[in-house]
Protein backbone atom coordinates (compact mmCIF):
# COMPACT_ATOMS: atom_id res chain seq x y z
CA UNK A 1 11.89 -38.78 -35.37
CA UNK A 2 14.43 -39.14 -38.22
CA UNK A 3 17.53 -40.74 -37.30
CA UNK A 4 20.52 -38.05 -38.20
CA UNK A 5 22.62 -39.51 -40.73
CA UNK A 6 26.92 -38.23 -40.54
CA UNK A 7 28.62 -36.58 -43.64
CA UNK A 8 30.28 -39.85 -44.19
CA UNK A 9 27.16 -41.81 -44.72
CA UNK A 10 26.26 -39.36 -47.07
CA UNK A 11 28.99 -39.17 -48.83
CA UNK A 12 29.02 -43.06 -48.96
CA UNK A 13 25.10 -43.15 -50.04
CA UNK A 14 26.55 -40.53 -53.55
CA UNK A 15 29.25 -42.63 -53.87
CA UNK A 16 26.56 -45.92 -54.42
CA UNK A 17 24.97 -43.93 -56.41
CA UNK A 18 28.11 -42.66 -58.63
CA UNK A 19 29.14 -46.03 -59.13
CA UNK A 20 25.56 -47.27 -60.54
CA UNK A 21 24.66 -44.43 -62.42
CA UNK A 22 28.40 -45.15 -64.23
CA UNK A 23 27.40 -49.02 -64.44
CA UNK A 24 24.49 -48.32 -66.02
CA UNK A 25 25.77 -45.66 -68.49
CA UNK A 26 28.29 -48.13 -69.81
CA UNK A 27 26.08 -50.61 -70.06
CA UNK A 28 23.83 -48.74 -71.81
CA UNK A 29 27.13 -46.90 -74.16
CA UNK A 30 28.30 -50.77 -75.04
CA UNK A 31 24.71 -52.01 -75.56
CA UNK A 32 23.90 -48.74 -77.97
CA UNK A 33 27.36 -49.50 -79.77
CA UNK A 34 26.57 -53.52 -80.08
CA UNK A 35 22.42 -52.20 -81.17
CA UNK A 36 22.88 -49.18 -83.68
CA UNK A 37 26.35 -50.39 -85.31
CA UNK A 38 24.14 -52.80 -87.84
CA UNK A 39 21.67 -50.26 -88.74
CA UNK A 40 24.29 -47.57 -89.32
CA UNK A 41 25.84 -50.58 -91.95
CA UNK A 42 23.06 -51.04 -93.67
CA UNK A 43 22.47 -47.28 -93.94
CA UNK A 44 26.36 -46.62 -95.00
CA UNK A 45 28.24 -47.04 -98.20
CA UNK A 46 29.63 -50.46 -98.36
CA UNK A 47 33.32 -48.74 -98.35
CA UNK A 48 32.53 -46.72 -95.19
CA UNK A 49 31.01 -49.63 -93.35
CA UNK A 50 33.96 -48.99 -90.72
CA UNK A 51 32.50 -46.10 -89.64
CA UNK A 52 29.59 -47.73 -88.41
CA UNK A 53 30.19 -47.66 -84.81
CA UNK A 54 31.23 -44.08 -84.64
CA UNK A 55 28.06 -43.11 -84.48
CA UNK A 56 27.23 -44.47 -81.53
CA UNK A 57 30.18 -43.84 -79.37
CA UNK A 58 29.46 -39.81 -80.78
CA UNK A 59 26.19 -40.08 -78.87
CA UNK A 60 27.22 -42.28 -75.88
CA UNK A 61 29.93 -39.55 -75.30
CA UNK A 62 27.68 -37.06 -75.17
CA UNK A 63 25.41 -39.15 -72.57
CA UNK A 64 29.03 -39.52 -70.82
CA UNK A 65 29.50 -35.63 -70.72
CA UNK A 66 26.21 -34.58 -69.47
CA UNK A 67 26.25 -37.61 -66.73
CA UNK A 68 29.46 -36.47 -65.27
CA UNK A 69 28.80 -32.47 -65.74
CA UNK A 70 25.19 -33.07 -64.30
CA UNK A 71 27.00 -34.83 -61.39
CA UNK A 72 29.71 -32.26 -60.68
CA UNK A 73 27.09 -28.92 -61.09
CA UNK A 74 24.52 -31.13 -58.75
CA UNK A 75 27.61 -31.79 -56.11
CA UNK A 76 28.37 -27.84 -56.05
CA UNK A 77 24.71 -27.36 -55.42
CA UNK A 78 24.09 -25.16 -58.71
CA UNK A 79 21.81 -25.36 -61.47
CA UNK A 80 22.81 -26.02 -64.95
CA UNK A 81 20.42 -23.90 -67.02
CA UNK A 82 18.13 -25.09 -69.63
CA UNK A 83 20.78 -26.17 -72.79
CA UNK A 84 22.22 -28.81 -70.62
CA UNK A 85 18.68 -29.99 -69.99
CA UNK A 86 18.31 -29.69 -73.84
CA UNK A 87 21.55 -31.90 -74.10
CA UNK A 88 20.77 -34.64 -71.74
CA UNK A 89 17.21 -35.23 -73.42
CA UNK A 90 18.26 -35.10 -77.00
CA UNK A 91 20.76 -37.36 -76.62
CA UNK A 92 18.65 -39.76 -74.05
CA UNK A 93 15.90 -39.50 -77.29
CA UNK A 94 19.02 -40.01 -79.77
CA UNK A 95 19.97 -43.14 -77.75
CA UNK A 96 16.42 -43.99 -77.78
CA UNK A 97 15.48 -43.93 -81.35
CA UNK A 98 19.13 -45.55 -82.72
CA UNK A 99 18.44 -48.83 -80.35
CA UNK A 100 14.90 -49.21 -81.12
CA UNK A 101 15.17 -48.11 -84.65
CA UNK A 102 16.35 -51.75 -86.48
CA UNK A 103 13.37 -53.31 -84.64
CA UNK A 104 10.75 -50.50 -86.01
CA UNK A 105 11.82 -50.83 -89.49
CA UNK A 106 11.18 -54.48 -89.44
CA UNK A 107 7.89 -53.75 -87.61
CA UNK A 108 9.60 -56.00 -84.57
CA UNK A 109 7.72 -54.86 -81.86
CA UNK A 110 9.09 -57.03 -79.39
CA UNK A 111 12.76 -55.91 -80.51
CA UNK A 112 11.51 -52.38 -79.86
CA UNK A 113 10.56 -53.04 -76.14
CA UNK A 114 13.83 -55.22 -75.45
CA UNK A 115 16.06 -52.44 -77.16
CA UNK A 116 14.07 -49.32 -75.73
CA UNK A 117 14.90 -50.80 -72.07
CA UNK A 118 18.35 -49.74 -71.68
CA UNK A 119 18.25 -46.16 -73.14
CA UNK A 120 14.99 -45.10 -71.15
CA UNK A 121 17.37 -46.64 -68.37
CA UNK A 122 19.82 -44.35 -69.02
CA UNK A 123 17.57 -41.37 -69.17
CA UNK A 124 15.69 -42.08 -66.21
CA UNK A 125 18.91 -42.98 -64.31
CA UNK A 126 19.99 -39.62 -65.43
CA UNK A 127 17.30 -37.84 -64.15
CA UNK A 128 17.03 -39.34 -61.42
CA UNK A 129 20.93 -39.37 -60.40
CA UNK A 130 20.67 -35.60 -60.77
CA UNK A 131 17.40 -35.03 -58.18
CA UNK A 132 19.66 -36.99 -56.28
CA UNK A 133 23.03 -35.48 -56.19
CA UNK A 134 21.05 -32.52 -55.79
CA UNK A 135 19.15 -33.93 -52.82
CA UNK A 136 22.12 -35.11 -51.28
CA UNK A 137 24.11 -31.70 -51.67
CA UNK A 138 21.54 -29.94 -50.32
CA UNK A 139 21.56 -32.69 -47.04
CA UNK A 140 24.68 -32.47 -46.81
CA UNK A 141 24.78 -28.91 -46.79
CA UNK A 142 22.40 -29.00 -44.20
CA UNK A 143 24.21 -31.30 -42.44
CA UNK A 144 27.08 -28.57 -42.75
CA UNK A 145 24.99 -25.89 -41.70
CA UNK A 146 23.77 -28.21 -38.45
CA UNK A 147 27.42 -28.79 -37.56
CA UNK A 148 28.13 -25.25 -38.16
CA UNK A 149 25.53 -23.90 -35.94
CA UNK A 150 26.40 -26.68 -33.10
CA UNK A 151 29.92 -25.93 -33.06
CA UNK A 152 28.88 -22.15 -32.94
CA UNK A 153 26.44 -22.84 -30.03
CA UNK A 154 29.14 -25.32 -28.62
CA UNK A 155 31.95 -22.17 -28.53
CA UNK A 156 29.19 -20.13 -27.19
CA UNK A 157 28.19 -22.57 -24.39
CA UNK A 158 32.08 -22.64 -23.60
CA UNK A 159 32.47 -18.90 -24.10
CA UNK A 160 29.65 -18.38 -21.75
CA UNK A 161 30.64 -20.92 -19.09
CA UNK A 162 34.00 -18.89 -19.19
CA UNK A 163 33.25 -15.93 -18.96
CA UNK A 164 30.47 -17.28 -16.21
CA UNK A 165 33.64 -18.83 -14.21
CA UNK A 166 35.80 -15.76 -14.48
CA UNK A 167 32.79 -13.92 -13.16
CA UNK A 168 32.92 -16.50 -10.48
CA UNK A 169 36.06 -16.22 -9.59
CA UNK A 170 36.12 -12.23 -9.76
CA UNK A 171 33.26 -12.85 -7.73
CA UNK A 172 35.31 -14.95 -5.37
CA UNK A 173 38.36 -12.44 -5.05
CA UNK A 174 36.19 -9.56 -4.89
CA UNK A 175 34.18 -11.24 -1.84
CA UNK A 176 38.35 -12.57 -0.46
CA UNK A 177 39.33 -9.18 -0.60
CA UNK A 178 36.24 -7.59 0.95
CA UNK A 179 36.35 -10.30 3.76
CA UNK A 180 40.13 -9.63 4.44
CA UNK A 181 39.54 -5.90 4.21
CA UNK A 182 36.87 -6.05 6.96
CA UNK A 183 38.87 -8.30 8.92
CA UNK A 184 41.90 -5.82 8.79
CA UNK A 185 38.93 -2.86 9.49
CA UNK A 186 37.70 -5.02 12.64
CA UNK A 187 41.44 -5.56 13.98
CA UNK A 188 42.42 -1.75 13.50
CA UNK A 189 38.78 -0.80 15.52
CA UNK A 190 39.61 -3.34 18.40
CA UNK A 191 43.24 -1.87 18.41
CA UNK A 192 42.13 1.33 18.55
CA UNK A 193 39.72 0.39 20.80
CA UNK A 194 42.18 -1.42 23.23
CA UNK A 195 44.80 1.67 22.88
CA UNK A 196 42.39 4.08 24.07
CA UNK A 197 40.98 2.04 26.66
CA UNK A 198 44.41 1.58 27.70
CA UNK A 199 44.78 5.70 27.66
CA UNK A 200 41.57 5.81 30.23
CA UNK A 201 42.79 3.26 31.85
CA UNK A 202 46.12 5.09 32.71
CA UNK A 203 44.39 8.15 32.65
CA UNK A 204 42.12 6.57 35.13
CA UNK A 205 44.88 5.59 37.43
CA UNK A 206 46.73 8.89 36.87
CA UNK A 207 43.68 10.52 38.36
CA UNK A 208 43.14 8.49 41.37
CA UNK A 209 46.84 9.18 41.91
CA UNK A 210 46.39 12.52 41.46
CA UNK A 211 43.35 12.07 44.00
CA UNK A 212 45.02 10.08 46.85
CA UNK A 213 47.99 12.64 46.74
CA UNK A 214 45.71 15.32 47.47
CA UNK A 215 43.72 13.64 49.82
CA UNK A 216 46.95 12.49 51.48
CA UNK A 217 48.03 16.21 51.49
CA UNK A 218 44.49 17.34 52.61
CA UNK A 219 44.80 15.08 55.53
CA UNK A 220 48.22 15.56 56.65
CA UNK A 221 47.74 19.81 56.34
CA UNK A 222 44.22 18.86 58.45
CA UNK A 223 46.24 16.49 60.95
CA UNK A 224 49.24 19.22 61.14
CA UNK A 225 45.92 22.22 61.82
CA UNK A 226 44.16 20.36 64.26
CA UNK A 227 48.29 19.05 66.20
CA UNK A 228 48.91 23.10 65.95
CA UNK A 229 45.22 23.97 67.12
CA UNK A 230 46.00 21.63 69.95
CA UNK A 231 49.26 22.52 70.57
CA UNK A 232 48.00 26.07 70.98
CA UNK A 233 44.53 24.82 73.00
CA UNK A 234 47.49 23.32 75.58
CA UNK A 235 49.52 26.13 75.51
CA UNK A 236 46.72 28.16 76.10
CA UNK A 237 45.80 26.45 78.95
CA UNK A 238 49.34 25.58 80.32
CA UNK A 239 49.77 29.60 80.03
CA UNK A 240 45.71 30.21 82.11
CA UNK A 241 46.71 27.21 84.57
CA UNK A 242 50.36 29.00 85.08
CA UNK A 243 48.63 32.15 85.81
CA UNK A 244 45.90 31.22 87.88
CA UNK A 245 48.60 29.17 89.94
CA UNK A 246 50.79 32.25 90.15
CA UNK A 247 47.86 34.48 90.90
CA UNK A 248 46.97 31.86 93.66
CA UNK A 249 50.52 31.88 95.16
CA UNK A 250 50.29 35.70 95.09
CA UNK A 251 47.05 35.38 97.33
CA UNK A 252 48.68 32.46 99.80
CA UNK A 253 51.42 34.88 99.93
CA UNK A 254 49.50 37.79 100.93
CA UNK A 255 47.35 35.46 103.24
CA UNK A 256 50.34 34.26 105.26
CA UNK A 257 51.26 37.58 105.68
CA UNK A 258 48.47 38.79 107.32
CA UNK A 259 48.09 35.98 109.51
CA UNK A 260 49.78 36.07 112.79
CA UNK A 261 52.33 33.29 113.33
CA UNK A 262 51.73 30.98 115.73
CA UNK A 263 53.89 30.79 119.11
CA UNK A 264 55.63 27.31 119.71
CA UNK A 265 55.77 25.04 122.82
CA UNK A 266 59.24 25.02 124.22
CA UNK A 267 61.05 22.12 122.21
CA UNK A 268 58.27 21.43 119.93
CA UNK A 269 58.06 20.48 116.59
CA UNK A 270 57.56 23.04 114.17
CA UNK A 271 55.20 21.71 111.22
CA UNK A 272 56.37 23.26 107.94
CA UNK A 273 53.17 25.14 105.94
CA UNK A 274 52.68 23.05 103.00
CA UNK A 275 52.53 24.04 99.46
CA UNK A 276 49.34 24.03 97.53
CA UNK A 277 47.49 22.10 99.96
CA UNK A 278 44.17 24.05 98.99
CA UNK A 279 41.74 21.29 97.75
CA UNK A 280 40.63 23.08 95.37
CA UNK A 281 43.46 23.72 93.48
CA UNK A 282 45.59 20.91 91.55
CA UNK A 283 48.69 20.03 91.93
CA UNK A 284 49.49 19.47 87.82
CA UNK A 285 52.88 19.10 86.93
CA UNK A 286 54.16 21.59 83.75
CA UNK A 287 55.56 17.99 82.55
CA UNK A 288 52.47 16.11 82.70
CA UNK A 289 51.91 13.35 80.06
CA UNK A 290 48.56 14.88 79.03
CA UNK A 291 50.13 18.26 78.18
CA UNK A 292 53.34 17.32 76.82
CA UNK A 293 53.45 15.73 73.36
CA UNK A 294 55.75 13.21 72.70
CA UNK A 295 57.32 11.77 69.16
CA UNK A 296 58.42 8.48 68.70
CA UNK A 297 61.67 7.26 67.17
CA UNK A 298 61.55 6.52 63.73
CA UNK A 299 62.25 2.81 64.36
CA UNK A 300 59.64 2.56 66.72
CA UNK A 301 56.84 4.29 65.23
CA UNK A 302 57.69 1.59 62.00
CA UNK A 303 57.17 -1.04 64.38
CA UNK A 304 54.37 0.37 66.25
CA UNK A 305 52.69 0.51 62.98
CA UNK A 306 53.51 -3.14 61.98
CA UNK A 307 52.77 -4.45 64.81
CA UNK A 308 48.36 -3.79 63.87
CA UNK A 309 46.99 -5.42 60.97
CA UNK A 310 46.00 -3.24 58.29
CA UNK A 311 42.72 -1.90 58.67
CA UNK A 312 42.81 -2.09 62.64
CA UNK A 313 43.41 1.70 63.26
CA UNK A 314 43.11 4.61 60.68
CA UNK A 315 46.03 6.45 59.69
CA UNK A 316 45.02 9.55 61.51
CA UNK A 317 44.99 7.75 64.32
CA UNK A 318 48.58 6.26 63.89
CA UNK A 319 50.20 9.28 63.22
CA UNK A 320 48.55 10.80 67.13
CA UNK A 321 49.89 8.30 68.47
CA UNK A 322 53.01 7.79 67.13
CA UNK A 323 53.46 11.71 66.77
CA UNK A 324 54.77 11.41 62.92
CA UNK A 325 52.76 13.18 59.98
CA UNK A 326 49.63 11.45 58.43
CA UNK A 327 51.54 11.37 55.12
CA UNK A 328 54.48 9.90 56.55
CA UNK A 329 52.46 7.24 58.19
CA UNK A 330 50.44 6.76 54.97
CA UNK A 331 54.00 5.87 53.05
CA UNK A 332 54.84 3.05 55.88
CA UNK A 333 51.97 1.80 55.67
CA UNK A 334 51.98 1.48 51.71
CA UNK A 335 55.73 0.26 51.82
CA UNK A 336 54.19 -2.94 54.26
CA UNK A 337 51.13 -3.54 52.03
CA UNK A 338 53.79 -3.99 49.05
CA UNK A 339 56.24 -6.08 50.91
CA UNK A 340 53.59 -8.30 51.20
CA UNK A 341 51.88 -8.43 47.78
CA UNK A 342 53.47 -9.34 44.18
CA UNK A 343 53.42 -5.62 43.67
CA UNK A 344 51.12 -6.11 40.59
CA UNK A 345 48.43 -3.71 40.43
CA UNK A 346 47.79 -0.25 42.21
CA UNK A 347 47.66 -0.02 45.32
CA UNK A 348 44.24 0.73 47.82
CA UNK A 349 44.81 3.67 50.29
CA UNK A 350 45.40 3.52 53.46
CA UNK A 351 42.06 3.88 55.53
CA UNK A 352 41.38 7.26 56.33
């Protein structure tokens, strides 16, 4: 694997290989002038001699243009077209046949090898400086191009790990916002759940309010039915018993007075007839304490109440014997339960 080389080592490889290519051109360009100036004497009126070395520098310019133009079309990575090829050959050839032409006229053969080194230098240099440059653009544009399409895929590495985080974090919102949004969902259900079992709950105890009333009413109009039907059995019977008594004195009566009276010793005692002293029938009082019902005093029936622990003796059976209303006794009873409780929570009924 080739090791990548940086812009700047290129660019310090074409420098190297400005500064010999320009070494060798002026070596060449001074060894041309020192070479062709004698033959161009000899060849020259003796008046013009001076202009001996003109020659020369005409042609070593011209390598000097098409050096430095071959250079600067090479570093823009265009083509020069076949005249400047033209150029850089004739004058390479020029160069050439002026150094080795002294030698070749004296049939120096030696001189033609030592004087044909430099140009061929130059025009090989030349050539060869050009593949370069034009190697060396096209690296470097490559080079360009690599950087180019890293920095591209660099932006779009960044550009897609930010549009990947936003996406995260829109992700992460969307999910905060979802979560808080069924959280606030769950809290408004149990609310609503709590509310309404609070509303059966009330409702609940409203009923069995409701229910106690009327069973408290259903048992004190029962209790106050069955005191009237027994008032009235009593009556009934202290009204029979009053008549059959009556209807008994009516036959004593009647029975006396159809029996003869008896005739008493002299100084005697008289016994008096008793009074209902048939056996069979009783002597019951009209103020007997089965017959007659009797109502405690409201301070005694509370205390006759408290004084039995609750659940000893039903409330139908207080209010008999007290002689106050079931419902009535039901309220005493309730009003001792919460005297003795922290009054939290409802209260049970009173056993029926």
């Amino acid at each position: 694997m080739r090791e990548a080389l940086t812009p700047a080592q290129v660019q310090s490889a074409e420098k190297t290989l400005a500064a010999g290519t320009w070494a060798i051109t002026a070596g060449a360009v001074l060894f041309s002038v020192l070479t062709v100036t004698p033959l161009v004497e000899r060849v020259t009126p003796a008046d013009w001699t001076w202009t001996a070395p003109i020659l020369p520098l005409v042609v070593d310019a011209a390598v000097v243009i098409v050096v430095r133009l071959d250079a600067t079309v090479a570093r823009l990575g265009g083509q020069s077209g076949r005249w400047p090829a033209v150029l850089r050959w004739m004058t390479g050839l020029m160069t050439l046949l002026l150094n080795i032409g002294d030698s070749a006229l004296k049939h120096d053969f030696v001189g033609v090898a030592v004087h044909s080194v430099a140009p061929l230098l130059l025009i090989v240099t030349a050539e060869a400086g050009l593949a370069y440059r034009r190697a060396i653009g096209r690296a470097l544009e490559r080079i360009e191009r690599s950087r180019a399409a890293e920095q591209e895929a660099r932006e779009q590495r960044e550009h897609e790990q930010r549009e990947r985080e936003r996406r995260e974090r829109e992700q992460h919102e969307q999910s905060a916002r979802e979560h808080a949004e069924r959280l606030e969902r769950e809290r408004a259900e149990r609310e609503a759940a709590e509310r309404a079992a609070e509303r059966e709950h009330a409702a609940r105890l409203e009923r069995e309010r409701l229910d106690r009333e009327a069973e408290m009413r259903r048992e004190q109009r029962d209790y106050e039915d069955r005191v009237r039907r027994e008032q009235q059995e009593r009556d009934e019977a202290l009204r029979r018993e009053q008549q059959e008594q009556q209807e008994r004195s009516r036959r004593e009566r009647a029975e006396r007075d159809t029996t003869p009276h008896p005739v008493l010793a002299p100084g005697g005692p008289v016994e008096p007839e008793g009074v209902n002293t048939d056996d069979r029938v009783p002597n019951v009082s009209l103020n007997s304490g089965e017959l007659v019902f009797r109502k405690m005093a409201e301070a005694d029936a509370r205390s006759y109440i408290r004084s039995f622990p609750e659940g000893s003796k039903s409330v139908r059976e207080l209010a008999h014997e007290t002689g106050w209303s079931v419902g009535w006794v039901a309220t005493r009873i309730q009003e001792a339960r919460d005297k003795n409780t922290t009054g939290v929570g409802e209260p049970a009924g009173a056993v029926v």
